[in-house]
C-alpha atoms as a PDB file:
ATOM      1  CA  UNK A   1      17.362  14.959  33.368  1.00  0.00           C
ATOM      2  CA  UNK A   2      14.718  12.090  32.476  1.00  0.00           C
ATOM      3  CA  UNK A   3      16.349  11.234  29.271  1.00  0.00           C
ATOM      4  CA  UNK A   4      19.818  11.129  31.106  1.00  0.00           C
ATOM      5  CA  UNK A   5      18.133   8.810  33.914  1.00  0.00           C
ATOM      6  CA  UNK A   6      16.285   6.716  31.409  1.00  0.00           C
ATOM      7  CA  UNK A   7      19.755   6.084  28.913  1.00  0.00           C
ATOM      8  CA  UNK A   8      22.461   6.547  31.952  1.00  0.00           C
ATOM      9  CA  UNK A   9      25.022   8.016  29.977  1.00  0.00           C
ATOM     10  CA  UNK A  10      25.830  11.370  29.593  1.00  0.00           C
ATOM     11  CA  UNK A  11      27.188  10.965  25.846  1.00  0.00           C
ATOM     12  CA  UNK A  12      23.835   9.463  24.636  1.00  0.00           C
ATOM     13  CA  UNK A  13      21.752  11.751  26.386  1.00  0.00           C
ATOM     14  CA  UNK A  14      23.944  14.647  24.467  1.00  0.00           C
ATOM     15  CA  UNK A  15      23.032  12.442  20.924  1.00  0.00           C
ATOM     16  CA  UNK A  16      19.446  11.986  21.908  1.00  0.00           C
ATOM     17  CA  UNK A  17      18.829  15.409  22.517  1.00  0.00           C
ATOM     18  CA  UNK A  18      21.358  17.323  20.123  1.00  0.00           C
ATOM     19  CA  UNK A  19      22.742  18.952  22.684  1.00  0.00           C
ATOM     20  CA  UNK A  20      26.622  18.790  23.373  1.00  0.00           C
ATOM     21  CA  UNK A  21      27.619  16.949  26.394  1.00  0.00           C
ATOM     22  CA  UNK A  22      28.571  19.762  28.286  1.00  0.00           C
ATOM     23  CA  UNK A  23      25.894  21.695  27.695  1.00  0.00           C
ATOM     24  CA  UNK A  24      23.769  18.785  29.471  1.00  0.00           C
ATOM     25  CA  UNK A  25      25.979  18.934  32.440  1.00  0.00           C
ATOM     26  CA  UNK A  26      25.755  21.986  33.173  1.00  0.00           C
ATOM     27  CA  UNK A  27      21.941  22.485  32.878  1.00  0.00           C
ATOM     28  CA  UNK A  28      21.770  19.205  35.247  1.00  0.00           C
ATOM     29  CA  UNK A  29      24.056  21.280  37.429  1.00  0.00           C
ATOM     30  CA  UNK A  30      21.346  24.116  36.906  1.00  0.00           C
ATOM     31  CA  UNK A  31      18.781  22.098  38.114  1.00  0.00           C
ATOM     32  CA  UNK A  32      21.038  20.999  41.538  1.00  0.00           C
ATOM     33  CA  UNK A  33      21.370  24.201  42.511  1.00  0.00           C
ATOM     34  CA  UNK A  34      18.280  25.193  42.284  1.00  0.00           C
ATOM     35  CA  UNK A  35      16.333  22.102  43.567  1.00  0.00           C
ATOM     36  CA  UNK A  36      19.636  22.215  46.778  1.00  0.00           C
ATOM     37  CA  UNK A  37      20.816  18.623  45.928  1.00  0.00           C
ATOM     38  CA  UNK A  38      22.617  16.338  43.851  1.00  0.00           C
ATOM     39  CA  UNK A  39      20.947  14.192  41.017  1.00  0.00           C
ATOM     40  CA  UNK A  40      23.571  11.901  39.565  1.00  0.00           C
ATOM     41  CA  UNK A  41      26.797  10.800  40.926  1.00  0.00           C
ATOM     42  CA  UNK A  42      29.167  11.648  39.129  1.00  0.00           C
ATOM     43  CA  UNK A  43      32.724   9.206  38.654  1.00  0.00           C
ATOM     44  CA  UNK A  44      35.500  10.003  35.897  1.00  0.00           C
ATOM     45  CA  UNK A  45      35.989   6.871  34.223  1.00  0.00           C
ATOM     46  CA  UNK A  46      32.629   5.332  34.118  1.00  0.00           C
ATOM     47  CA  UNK A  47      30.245   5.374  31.203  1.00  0.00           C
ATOM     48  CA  UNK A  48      27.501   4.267  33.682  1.00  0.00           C
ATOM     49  CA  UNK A  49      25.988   6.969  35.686  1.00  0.00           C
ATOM     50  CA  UNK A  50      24.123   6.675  38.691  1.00  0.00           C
ATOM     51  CA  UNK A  51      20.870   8.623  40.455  1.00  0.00           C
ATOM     52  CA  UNK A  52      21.462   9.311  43.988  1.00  0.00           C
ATOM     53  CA  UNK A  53      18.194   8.317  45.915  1.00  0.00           C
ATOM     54  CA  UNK A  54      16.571  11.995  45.513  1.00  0.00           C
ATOM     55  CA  UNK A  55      17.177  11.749  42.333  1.00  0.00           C
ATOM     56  CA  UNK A  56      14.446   8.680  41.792  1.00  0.00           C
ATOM     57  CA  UNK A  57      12.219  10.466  43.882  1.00  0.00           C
ATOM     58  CA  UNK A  58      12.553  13.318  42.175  1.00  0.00           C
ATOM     59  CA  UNK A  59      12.438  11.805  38.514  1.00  0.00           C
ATOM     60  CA  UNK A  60       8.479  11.181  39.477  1.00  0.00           C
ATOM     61  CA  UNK A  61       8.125  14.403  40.086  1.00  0.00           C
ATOM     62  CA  UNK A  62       9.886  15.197  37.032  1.00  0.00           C
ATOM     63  CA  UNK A  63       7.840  13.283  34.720  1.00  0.00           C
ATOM     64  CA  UNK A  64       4.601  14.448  35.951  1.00  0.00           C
ATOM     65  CA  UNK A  65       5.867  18.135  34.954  1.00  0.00           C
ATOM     66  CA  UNK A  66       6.662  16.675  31.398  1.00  0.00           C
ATOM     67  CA  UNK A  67       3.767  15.503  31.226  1.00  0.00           C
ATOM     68  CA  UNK A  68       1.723  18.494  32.328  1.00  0.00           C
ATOM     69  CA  UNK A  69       3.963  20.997  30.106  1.00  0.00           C
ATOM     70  CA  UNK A  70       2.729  18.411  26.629  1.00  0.00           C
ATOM     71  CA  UNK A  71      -0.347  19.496  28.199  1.00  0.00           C
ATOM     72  CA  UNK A  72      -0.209  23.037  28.206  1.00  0.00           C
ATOM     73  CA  UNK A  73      -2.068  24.732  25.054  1.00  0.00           C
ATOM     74  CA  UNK A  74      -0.322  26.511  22.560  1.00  0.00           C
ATOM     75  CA  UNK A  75      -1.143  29.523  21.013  1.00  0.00           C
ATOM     76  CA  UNK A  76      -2.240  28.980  17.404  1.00  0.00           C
ATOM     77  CA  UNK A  77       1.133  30.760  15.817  1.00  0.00           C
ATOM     78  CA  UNK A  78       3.329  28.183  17.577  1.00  0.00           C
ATOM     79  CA  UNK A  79       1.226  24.957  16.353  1.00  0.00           C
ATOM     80  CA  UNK A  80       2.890  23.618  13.750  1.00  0.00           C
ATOM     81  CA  UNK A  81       1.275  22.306  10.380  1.00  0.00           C
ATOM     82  CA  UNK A  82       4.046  20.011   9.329  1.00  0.00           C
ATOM     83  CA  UNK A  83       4.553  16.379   9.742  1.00  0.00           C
ATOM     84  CA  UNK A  84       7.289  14.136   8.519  1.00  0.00           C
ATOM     85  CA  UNK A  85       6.606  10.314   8.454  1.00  0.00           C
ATOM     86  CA  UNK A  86       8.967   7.709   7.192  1.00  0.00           C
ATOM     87  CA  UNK A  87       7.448   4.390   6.558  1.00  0.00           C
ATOM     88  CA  UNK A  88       8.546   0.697   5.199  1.00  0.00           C
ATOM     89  CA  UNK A  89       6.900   0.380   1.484  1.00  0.00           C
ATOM     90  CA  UNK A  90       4.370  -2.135   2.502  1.00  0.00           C
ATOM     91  CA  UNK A  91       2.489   0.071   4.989  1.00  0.00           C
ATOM     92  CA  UNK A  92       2.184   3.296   2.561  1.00  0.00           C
ATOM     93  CA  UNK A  93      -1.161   2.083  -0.056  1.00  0.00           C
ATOM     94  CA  UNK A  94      -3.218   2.118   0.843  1.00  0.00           C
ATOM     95  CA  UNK A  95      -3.211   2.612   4.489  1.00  0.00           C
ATOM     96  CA  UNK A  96      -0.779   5.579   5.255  1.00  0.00           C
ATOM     97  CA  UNK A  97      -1.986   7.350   1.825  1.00  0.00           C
ATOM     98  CA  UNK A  98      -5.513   7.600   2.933  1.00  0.00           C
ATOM     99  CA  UNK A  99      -4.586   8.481   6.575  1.00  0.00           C
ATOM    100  CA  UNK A 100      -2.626  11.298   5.360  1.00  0.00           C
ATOM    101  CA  UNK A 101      -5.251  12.857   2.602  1.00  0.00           C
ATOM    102  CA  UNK A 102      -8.130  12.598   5.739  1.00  0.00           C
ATOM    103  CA  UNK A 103      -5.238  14.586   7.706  1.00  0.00           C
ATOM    104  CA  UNK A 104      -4.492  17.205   4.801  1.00  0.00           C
ATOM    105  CA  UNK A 105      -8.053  17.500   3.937  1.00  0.00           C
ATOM    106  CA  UNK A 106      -9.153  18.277   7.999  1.00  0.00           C
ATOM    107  CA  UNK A 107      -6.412  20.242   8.531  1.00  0.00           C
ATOM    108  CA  UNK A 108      -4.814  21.844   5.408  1.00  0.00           C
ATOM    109  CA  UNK A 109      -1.504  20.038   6.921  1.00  0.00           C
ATOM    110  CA  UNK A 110       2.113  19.778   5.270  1.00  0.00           C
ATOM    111  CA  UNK A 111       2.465  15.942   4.741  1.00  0.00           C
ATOM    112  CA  UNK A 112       5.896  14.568   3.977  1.00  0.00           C
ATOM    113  CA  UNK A 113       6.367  10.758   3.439  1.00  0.00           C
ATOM    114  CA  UNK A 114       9.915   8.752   3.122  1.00  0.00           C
ATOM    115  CA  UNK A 115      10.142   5.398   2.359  1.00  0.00           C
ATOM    116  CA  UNK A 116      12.788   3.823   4.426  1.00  0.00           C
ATOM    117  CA  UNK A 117      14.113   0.329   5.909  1.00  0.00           C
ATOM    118  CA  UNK A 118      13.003  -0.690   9.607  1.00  0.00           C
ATOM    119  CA  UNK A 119      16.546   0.387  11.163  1.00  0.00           C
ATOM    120  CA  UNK A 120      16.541   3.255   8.950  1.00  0.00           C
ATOM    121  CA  UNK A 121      13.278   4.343  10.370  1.00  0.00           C
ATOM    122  CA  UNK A 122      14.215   3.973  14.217  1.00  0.00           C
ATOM    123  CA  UNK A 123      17.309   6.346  13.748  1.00  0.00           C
ATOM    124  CA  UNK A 124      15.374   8.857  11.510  1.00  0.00           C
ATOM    125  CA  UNK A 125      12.792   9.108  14.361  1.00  0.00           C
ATOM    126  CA  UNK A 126      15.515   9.141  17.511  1.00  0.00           C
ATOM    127  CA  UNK A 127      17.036  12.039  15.664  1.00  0.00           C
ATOM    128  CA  UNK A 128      13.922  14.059  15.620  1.00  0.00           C
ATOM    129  CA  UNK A 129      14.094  14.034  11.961  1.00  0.00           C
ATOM    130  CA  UNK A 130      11.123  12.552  11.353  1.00  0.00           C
ATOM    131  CA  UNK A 131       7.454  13.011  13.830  1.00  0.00           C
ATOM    132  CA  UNK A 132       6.269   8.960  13.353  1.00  0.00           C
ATOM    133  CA  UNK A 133       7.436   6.403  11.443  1.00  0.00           C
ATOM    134  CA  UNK A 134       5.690   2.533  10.402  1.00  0.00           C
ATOM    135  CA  UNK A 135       8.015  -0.167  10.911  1.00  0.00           C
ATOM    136  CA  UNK A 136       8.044  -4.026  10.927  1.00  0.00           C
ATOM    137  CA  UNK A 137      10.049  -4.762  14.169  1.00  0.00           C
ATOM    138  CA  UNK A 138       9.918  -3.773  17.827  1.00  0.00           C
ATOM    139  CA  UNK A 139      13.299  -2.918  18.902  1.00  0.00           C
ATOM    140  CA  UNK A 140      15.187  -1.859  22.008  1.00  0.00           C
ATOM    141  CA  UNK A 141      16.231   1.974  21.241  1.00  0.00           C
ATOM    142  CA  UNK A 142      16.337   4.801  23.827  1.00  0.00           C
ATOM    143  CA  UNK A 143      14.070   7.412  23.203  1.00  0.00           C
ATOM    144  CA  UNK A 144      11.590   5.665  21.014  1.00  0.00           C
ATOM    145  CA  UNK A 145       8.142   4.819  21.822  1.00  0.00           C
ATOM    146  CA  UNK A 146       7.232   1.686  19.986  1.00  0.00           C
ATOM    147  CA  UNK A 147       3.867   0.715  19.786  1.00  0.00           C
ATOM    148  CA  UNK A 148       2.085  -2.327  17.712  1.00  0.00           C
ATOM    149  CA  UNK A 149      -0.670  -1.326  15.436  1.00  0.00           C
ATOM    150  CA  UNK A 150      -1.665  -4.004  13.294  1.00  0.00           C
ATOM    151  CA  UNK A 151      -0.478  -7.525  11.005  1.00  0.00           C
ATOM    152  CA  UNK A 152      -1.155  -8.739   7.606  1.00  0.00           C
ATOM    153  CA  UNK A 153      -1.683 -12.277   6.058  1.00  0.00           C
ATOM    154  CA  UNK A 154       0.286 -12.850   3.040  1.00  0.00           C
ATOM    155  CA  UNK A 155      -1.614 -14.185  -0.471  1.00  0.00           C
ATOM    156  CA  UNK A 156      -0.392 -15.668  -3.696  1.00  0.00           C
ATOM    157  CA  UNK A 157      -0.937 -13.759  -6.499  1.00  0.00           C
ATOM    158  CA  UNK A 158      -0.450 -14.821 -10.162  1.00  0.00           C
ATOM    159  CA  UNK A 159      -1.603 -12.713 -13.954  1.00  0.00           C
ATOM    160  CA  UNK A 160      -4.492 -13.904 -15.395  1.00  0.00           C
ATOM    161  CA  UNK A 161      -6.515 -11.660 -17.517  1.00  0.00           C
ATOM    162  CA  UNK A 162      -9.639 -12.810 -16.158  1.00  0.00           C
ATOM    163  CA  UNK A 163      -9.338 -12.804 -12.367  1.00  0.00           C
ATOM    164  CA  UNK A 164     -11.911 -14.641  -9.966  1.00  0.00           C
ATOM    165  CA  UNK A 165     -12.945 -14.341  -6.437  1.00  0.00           C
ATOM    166  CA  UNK A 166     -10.153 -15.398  -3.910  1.00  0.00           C
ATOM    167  CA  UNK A 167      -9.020 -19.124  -4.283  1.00  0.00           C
ATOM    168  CA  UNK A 168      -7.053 -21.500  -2.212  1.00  0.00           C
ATOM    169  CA  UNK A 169      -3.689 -23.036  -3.482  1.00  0.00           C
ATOM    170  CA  UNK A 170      -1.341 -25.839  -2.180  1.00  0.00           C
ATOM    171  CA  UNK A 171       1.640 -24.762  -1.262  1.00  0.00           C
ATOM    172  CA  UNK A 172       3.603 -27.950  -2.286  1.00  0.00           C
ATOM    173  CA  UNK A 173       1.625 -27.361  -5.974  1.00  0.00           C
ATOM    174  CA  UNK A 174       3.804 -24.336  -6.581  1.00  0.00           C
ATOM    175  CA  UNK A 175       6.567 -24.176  -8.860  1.00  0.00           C
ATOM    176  CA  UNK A 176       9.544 -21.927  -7.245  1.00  0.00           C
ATOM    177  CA  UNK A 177      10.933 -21.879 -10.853  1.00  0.00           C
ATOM    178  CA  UNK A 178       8.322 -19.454 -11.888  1.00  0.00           C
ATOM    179  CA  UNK A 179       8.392 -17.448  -8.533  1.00  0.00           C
ATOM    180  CA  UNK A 180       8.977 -14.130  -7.744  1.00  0.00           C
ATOM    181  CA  UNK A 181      10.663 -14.156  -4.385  1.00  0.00           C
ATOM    182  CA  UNK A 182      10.985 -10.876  -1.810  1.00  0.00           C
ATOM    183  CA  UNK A 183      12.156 -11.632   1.764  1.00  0.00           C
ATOM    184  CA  UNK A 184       9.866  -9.567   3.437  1.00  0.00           C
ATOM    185  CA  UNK A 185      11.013 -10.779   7.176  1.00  0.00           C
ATOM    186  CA  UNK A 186      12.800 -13.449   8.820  1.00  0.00           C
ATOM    187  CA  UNK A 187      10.019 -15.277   9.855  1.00  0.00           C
ATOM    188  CA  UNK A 188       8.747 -15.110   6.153  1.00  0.00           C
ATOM    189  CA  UNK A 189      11.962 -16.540   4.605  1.00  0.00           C
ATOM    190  CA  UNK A 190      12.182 -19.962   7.343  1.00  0.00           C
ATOM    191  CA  UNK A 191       8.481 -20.491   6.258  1.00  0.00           C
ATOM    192  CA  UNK A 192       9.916 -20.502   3.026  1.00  0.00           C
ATOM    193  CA  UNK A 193      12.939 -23.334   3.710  1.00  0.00           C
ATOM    194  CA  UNK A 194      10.351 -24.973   5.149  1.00  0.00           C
ATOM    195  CA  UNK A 195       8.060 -24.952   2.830  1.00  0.00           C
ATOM    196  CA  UNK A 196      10.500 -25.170  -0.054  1.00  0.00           C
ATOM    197  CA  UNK A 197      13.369 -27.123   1.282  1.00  0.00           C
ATOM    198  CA  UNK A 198      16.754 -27.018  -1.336  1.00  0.00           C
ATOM    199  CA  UNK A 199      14.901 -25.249  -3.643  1.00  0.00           C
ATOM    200  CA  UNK A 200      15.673 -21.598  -4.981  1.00  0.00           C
ATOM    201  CA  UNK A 201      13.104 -19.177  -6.521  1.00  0.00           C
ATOM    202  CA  UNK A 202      13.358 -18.373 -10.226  1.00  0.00           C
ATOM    203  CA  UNK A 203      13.893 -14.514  -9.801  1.00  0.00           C
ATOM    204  CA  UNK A 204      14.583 -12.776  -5.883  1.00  0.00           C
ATOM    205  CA  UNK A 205      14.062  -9.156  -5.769  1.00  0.00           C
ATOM    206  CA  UNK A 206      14.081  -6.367  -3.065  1.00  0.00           C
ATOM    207  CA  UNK A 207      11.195  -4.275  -4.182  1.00  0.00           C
ATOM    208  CA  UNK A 208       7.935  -4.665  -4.595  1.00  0.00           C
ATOM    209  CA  UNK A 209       7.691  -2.411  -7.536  1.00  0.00           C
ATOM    210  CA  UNK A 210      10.315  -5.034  -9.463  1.00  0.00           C
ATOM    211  CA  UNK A 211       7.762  -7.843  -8.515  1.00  0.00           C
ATOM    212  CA  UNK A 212       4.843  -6.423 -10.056  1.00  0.00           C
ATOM    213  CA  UNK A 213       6.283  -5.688 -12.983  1.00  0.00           C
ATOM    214  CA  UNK A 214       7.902  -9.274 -13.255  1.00  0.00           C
ATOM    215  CA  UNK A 215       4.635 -10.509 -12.588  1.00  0.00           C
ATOM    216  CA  UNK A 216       3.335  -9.327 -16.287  1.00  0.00           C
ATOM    217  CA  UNK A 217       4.690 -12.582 -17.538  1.00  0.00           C
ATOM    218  CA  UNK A 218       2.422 -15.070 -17.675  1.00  0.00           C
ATOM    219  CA  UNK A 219       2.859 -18.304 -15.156  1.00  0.00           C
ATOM    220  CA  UNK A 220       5.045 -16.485 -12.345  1.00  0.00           C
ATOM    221  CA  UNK A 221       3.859 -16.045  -8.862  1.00  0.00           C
ATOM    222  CA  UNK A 222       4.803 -14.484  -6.085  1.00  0.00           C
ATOM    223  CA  UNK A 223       3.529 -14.235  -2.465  1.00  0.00           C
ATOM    224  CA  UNK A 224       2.805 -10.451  -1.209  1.00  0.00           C
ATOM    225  CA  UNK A 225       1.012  -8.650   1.654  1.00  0.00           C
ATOM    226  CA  UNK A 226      -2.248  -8.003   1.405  1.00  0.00           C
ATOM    227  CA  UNK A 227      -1.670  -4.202   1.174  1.00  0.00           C
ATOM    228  CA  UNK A 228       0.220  -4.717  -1.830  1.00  0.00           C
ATOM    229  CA  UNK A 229      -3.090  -6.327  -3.253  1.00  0.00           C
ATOM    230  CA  UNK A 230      -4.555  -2.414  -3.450  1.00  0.00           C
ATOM    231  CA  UNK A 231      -1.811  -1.354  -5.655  1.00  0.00           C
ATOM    232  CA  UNK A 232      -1.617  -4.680  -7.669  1.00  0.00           C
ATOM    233  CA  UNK A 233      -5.202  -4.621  -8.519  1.00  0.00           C
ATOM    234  CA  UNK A 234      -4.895  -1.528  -9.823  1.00  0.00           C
ATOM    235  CA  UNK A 235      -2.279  -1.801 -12.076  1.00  0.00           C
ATOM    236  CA  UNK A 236      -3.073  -5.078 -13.499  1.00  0.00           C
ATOM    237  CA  UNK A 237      -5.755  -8.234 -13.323  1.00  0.00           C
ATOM    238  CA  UNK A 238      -4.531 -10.396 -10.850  1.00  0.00           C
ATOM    239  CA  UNK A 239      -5.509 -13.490  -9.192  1.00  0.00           C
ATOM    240  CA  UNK A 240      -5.513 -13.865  -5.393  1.00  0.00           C
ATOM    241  CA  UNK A 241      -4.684 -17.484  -3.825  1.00  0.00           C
ATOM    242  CA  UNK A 242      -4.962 -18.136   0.323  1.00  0.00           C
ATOM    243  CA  UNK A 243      -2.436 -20.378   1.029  1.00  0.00           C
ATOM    244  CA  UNK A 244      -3.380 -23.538   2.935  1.00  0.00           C
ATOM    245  CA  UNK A 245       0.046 -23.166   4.606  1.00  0.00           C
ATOM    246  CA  UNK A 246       0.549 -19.824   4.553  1.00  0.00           C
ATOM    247  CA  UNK A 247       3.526 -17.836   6.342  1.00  0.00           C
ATOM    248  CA  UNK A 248       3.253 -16.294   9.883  1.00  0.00           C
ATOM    249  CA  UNK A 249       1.350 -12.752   9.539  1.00  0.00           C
ATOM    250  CA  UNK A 250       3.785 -10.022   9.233  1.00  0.00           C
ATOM    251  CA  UNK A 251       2.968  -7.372  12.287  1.00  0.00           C
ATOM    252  CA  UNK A 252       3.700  -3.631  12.086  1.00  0.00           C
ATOM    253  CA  UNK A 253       4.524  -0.909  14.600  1.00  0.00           C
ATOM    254  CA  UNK A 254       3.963   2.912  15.020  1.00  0.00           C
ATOM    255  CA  UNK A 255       7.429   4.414  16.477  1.00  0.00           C
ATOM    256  CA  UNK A 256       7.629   8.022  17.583  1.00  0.00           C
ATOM    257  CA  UNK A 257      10.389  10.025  19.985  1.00  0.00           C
ATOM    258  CA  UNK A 258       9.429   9.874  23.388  1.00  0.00           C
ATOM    259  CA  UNK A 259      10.106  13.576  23.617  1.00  0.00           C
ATOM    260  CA  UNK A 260       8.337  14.884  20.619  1.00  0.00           C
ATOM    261  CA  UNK A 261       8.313  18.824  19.630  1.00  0.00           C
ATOM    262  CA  UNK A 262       5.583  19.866  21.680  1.00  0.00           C
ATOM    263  CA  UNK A 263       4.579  22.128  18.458  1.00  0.00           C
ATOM    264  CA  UNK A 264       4.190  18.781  16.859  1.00  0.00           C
ATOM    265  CA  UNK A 265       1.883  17.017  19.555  1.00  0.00           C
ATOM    266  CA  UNK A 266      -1.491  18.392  18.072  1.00  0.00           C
ATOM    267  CA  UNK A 267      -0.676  17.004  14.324  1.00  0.00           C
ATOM    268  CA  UNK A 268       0.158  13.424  15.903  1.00  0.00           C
ATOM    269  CA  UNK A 269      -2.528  13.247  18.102  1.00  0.00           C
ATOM    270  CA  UNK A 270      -5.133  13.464  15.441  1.00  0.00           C
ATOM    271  CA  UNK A 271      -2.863  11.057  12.966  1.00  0.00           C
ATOM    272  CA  UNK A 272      -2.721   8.832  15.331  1.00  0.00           C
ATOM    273  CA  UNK A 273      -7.078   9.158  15.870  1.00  0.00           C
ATOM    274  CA  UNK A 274      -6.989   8.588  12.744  1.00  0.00           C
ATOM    275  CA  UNK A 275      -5.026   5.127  12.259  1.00  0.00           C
ATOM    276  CA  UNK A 276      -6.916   4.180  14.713  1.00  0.00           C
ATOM    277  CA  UNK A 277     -10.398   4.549  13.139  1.00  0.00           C
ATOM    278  CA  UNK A 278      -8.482   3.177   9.708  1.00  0.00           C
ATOM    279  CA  UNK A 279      -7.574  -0.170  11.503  1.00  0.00           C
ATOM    280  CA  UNK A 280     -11.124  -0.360  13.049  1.00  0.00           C
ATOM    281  CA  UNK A 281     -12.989   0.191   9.569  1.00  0.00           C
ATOM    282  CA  UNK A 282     -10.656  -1.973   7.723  1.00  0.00           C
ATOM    283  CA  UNK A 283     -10.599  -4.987  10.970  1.00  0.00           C
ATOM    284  CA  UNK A 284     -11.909  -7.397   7.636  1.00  0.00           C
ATOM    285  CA  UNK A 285      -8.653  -7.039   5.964  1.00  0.00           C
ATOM    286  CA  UNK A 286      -6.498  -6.033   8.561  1.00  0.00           C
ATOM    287  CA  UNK A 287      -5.626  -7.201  12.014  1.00  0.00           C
ATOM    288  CA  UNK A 288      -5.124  -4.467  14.656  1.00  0.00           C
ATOM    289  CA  UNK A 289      -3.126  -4.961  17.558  1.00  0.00           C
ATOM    290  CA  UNK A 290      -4.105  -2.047  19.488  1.00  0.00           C
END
């Protein structure tokens, strides 16, 4: 019944749920008959449906059972030691890798990680099919809870065998013949007209694991997030350039189902205890938004 008043439509309540339509009726019919009056209004023809005026006042009442049931231990036997996490490739090094060894190490927990694209992501984690997932935009999908965790600065970064300490670079003293170009987001790539008006890069790619190996040739550049730095610096020297125009800082998002296995709850919790304390250890490098 709250997922069916919070998408009002019968068919997408079904989807969200993985329940067949029917089946949704009737157990809303359930629920009439034993509360002794109507919840929705029901009219063939109209996608739309509409809570009759108990119906609000009973949705409160509703949630605050939700709620309370979440709340409700579990016996140890029903806790479950699996989590599945899906995640866009610039949030995994270092930051979700050392989240999830703190996790596996506390817990002796069942850790799978996908890498997948932002819209990817949301419909992995509407389907149930995945606990949590780190994505790179905030968007408007029923059933997820979407929650901002934290944004990044982008850097230059060029091969030199004997790397310094962070320098500054002029933007307009790049070469985009020699550059290693990944659109990481819209706002990224109009920085980059702007910046770089009629002008193509050398090479574009769509991985970051392409760009780091590209960048083994001497004289290319290419602009990356600062947790791509980790996993840069330890594959080869590299050195790091602030930008005295640099692009708009990329900000990231923690999504999970707003109706999570309650088996599950325990597992997120404490991942989610532990981002936290991640983001404020690492406030230097990173920027947390919560």
């Amino acid at each position: 019944f709250i997922v069916v008043c919070e998408v009002k439509n019968l068919t997408r309540a079904s989807q969200l749920l993985y329940k067949t339509q029917p089946t949704i009726t009737n157990r809303i019919q359930i629920l009439e008959d034993l509360l002794g009056y109507s919840l929705i209004i029901r009219q063939k023809g109209k996608q739309e449906i509409e809570i009759t005026a108990k119906g609000e006042n009973f949705l409160t009442m509703a949630q605050r059972l939700f709620s309370l049931y979440n709340e409700l231990p579990l016996k140890d036997a029903e806790v479950s030691n699996t989590l599945e996490i899906a995640s866009i490739a610039s949030c995994e090094v270092p930051i979700l890798t050392d989240i999830c060894k703190t996790l596996v190490n506390e817990t002796h927990a069942n850790i799978s990680i996908y890498t997948y694209q932002t819209a990817e992501a949301y419909q992995l984690v509407a389907q149930k099919k995945v606990d949590l997932a780190f994505v790179s935009r905030d968007e408007n999908v029923a059933g997820i809870v979407c929650r901002p965790i934290f944004s990044q600065d982008y850097y230059v970064v060029k091969y030199d065998a004997k790397p310094g300490k962070v320098k500054t670079i002029a933007v307009k003293s790049l070469d985009t013949k020699l550059e290693i170009y990944q659109r990481w987001h819209r706002d990224f790539e109009l920085w980059h007209k702007r910046c770089f008006p009629n002008q193509k890069p050398g090479i574009k790619v769509d991985s970051h694991t392409v760009t780091k190996e590209l960048l083994r040739n001497s004289g290319y550049w290419a602009v990356v997030l600062e947790s791509c730095l980790y996993e840069l610096k330890q594959d080869m020297p590299v050195q790091i350039y602030e930008l005295d125009d640099p692009p708009p800082q990329r900000k990231h998002y923690l999504i999970t189902n707003r109706f999570p296995d309650k088996r599950n709850l325990k597992l997120m919790k404490r991942f989610r205890e532990l981002l936290n304390n991640y983001l404020s250890e690492h406030s230097v490098f990173l920027h947390s938004l919560l």
